[in-house]
Protein backbone atom coordinates (compact mmCIF):
# COMPACT_ATOMS: atom_id res chain seq x y z
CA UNK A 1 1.94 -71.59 2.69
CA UNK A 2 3.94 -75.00 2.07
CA UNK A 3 1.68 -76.38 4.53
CA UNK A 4 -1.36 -75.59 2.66
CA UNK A 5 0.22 -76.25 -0.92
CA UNK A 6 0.96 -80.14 0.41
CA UNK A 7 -2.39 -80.38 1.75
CA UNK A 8 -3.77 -79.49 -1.76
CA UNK A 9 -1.69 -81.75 -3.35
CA UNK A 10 -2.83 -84.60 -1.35
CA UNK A 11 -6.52 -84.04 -1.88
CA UNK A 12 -5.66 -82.89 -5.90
CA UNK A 13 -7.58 -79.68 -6.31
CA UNK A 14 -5.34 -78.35 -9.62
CA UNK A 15 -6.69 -81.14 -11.52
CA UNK A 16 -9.24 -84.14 -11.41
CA UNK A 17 -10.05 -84.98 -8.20
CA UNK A 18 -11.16 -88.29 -7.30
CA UNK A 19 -14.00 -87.56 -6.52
CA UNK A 20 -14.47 -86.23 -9.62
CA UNK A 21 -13.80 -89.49 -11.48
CA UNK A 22 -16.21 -91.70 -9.28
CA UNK A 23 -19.52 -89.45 -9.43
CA UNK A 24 -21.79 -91.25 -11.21
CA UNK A 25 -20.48 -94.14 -12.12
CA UNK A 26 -22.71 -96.61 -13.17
CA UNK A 27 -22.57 -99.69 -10.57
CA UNK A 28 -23.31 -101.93 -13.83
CA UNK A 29 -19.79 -101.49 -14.92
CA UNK A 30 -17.52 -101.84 -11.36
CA UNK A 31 -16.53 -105.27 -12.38
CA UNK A 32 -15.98 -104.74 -16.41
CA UNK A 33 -12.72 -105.06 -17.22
CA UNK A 34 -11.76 -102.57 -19.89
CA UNK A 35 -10.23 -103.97 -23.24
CA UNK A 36 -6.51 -104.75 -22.25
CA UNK A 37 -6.57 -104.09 -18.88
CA UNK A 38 -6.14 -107.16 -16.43
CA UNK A 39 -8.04 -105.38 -13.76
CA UNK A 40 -11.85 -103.77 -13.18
CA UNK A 41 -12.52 -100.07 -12.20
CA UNK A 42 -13.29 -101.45 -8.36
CA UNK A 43 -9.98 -103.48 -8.30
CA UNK A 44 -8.30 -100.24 -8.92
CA UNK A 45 -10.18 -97.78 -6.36
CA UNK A 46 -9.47 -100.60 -4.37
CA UNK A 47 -5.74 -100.60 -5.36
CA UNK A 48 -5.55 -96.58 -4.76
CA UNK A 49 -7.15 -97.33 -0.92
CA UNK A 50 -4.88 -100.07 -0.04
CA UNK A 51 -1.98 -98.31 -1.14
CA UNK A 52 -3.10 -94.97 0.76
CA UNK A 53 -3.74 -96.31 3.71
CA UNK A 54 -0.32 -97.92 3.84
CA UNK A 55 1.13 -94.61 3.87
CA UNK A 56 -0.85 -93.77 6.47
CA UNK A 57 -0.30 -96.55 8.75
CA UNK A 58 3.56 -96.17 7.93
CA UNK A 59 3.47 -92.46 9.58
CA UNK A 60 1.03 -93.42 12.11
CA UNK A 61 2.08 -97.04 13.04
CA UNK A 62 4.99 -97.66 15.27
CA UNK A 63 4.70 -101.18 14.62
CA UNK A 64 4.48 -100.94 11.08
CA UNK A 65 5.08 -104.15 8.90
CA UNK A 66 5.70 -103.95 4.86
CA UNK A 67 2.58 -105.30 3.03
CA UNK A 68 3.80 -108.14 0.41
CA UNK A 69 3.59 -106.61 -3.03
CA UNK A 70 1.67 -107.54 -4.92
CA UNK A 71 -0.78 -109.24 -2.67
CA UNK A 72 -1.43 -106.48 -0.20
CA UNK A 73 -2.05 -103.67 -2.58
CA UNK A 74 -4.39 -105.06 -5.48
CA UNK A 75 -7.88 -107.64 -4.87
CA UNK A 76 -7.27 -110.63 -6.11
CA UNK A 77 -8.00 -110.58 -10.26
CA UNK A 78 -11.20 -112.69 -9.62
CA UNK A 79 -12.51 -110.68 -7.04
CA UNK A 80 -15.91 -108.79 -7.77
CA UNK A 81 -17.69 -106.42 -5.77
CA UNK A 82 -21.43 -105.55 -5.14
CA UNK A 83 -22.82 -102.02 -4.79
CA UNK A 84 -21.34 -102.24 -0.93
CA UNK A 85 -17.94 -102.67 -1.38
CA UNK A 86 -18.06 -99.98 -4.17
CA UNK A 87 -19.30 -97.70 -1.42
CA UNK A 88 -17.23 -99.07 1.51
CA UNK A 89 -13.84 -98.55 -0.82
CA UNK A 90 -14.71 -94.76 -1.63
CA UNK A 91 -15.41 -94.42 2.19
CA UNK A 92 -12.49 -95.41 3.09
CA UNK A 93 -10.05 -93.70 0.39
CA UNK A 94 -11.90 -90.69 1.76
CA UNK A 95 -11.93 -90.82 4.83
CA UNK A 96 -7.88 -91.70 4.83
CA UNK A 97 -7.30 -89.19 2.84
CA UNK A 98 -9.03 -86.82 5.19
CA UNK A 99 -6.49 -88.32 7.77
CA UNK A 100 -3.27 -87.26 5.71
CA UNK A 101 -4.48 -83.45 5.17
CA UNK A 102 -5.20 -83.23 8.96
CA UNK A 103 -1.34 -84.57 9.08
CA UNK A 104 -0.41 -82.02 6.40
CA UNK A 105 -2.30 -79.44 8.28
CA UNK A 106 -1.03 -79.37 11.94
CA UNK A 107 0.96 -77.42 12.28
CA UNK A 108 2.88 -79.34 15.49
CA UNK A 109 4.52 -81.55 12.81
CA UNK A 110 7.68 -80.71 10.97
CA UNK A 111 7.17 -81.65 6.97
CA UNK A 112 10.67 -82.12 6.32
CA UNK A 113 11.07 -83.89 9.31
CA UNK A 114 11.59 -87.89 10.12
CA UNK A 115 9.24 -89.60 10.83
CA UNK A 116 9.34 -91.04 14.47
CA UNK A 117 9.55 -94.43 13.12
CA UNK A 118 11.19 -94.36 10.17
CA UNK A 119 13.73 -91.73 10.58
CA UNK A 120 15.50 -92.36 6.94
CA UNK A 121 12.04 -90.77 5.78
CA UNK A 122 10.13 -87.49 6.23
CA UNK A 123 6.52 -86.44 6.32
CA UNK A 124 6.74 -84.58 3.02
CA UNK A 125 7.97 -86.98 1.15
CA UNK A 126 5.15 -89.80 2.13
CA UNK A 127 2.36 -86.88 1.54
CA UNK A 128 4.10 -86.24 -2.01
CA UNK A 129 3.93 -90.03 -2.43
CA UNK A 130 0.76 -90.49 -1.75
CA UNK A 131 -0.30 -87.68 -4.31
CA UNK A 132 1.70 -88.52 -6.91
CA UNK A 133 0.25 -92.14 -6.55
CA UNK A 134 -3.41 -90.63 -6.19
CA UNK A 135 -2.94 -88.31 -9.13
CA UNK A 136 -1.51 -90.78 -11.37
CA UNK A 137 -4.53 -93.69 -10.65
CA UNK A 138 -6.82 -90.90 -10.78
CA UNK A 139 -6.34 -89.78 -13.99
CA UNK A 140 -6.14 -93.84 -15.26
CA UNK A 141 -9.82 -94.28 -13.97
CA UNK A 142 -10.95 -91.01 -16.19
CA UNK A 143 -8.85 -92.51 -19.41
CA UNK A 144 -11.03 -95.74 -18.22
CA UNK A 145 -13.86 -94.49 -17.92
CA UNK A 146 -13.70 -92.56 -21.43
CA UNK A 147 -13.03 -96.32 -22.80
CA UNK A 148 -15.61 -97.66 -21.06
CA UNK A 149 -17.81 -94.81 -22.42
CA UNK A 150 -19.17 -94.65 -18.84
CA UNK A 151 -18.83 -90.76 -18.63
CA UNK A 152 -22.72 -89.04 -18.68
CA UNK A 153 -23.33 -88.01 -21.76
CA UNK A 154 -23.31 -84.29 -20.58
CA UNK A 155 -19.81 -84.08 -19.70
């Protein structure tokens, strides 16, 4: 049951998912940056993949080495992406995300164990981590994109 609640929380069924918040969004807009925010709604799906996939590399990667913050974990702030890096960020948030539930799901690993290379941390807590971090991001994009007024008009 714990198994399958952590799972949930790292894919964010109880409340907006992502990919609720990037259906639809109009490719016009990727690279607007919303009044008073220093960054576009690409730079921070970008952010959210970056940051997600150095969880996963930390449980995966024996050889792990600390990204530099903030460097590693934002584009730069005059970066701009096309209609293919769109695409090739939500493909890989997704499919890294698929990677941690099939972590939270097997049942051979221990949740509340330490990880193999980082024993001062457990499983758990880098799954809770990475949903906290997912839910929080994913919930800015919706307030952004209810700025942007770049919601259909149907919702």
């Amino acid at each position: 049951m714990v198994r399958a609640e952590v799972r949930n929380l790292v894919h964010g069924p109880s409340y907006m998912t992502f990919d609720d918040v990037v259906a639809g969004f109009p490719m016009k807009h990727i690279n607007t940056r919303p009044p008073n925010v220093p960054y576009t709604p690409w730079h921070l799906l970008e952010h959210m993949r970056l940051a997600q996939r150095d969880i996963l590399e930390y449980v995966e990667d024996p050889d792990y080495r600390l990204p530099s913050w903030p460097e590693d974990y934002w584009p730069k702030a005059d970066e701009r992406a096309d209609a293919r890096a769109w695409k090739k960020t939500i493909a890989g948030f997704r499919r890294d995300r698929a990677a941690l539930e099939k972590i939270a799901a097997n049942r051979k690993i221990e949740l509340g164990a330490p990880l193999p290379y980082a024993r001062q941390h457990t499983f758990i807590r880098e799954l809770l981590i990475v949903a906290e971090h997912n839910a929080y991001h994913i919930g800015e994009f919706a307030i952004l994109r209810q700025v942007m007024s770049t919601w259909p008009r149907e919702r």
